[in-house]
Protein backbone atom coordinates (compact mmCIF):
# COMPACT_ATOMS: atom_id res chain seq x y z
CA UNK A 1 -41.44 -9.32 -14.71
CA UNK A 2 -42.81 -7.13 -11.71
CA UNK A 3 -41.41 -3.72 -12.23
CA UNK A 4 -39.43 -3.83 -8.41
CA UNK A 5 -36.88 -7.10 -10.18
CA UNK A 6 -36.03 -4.34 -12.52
CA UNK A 7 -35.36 -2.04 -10.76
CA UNK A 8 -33.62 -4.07 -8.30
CA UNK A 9 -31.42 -5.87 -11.08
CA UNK A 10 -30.69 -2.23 -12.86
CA UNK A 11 -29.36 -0.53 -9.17
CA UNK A 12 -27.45 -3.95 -8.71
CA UNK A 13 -25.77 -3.48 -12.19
CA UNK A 14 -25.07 0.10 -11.18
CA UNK A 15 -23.67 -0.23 -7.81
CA UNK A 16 -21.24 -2.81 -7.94
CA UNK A 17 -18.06 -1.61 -10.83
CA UNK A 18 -18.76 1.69 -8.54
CA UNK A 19 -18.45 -0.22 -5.32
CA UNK A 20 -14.83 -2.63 -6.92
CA UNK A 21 -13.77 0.82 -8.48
CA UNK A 22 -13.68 2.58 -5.04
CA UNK A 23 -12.41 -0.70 -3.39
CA UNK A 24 -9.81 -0.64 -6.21
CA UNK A 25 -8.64 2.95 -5.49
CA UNK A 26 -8.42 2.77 -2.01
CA UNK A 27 -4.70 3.38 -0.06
CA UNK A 28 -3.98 0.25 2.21
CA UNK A 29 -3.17 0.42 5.63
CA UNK A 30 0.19 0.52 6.21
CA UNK A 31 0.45 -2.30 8.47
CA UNK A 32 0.15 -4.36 5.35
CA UNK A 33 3.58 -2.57 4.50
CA UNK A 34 4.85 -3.52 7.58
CA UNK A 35 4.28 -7.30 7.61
CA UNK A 36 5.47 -7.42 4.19
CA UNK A 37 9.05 -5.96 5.11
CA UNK A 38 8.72 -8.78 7.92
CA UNK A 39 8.71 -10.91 5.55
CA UNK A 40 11.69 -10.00 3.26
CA UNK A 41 14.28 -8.87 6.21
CA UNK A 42 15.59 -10.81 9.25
CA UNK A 43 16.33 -8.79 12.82
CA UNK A 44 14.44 -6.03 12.23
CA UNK A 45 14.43 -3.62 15.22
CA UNK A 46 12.30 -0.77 14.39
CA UNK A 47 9.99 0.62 11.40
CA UNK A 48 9.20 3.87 11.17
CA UNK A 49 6.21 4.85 8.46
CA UNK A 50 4.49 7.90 7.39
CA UNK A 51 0.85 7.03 7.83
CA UNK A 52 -0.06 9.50 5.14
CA UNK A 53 0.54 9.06 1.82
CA UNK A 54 2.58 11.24 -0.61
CA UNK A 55 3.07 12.05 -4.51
CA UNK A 56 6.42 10.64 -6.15
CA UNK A 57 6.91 10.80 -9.72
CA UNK A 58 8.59 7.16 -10.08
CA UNK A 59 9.31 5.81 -13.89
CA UNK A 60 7.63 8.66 -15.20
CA UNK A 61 4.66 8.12 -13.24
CA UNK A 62 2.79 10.07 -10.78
CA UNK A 63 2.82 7.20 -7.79
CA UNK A 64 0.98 7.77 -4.31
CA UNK A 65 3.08 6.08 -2.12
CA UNK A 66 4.33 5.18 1.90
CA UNK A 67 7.66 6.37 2.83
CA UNK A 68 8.91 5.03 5.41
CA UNK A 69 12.74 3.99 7.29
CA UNK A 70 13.67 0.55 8.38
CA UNK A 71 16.41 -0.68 11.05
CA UNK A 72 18.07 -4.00 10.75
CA UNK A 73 20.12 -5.69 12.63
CA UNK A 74 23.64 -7.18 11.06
CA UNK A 75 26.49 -8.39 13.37
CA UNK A 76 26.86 -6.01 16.39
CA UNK A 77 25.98 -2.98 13.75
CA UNK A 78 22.61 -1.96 13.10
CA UNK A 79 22.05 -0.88 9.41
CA UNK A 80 19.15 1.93 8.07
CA UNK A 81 16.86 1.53 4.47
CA UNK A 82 14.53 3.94 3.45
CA UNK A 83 11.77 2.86 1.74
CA UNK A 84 9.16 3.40 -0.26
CA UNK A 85 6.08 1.07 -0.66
CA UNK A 86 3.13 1.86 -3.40
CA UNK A 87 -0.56 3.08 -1.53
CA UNK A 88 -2.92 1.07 -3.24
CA UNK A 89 -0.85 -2.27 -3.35
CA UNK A 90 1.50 -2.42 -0.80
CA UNK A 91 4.32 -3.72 -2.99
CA UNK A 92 8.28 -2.40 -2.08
CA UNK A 93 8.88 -0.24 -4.69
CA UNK A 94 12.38 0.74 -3.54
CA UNK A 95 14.78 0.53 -0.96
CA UNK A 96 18.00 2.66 -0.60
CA UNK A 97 20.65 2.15 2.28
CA UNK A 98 21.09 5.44 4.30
């Protein structure tokens, strides 16, 4: 085997857990967030998100997370949430009526 196929082969072995680790530990872009909340509420009127990403200790976990506030329409009222949505998955963690 010419010594450049191993070589080749050992960088490829090397390169790509680094390459899904990094992928893996990357925050999301919170317009991910926002299409999900699209998705679970009706009449939404505004969304308001923190593009940066903060430290909660949730469950007894240290959690990097989106914080954010959400407006939705009910009736003739318009009703507030706060929310918070995990960085690296984008799931709805919580959401608290203000």
């Amino acid at each position: 085997m010419p010594k450049y196929i191993k070589i080749l082969t050992t960088l490829f072995i090397l390169t790509v857990p680094v390459l899904i680790w990094f992928r893996k530990h990357q925050p999301i872009h919170p317009q991910k967030i926002i299409r999900q909340l699209h998705i679970q509420f009706e009449d939404i009127s505004f969304i308001s998100i923190d593009y940066t990403t903060s430290t909660r200790k949730l469950l007894g976990m240290n959690c990097e997370v989106y914080t954010g506030v959400l407006h939705v329409r009910k009736d003739d009222t318009t009703e507030r949430y706060q929310f918070i949505a995990d960085a690296f998955t984008g799931e709805i963690m919580e959401i608290t009526s203000l």
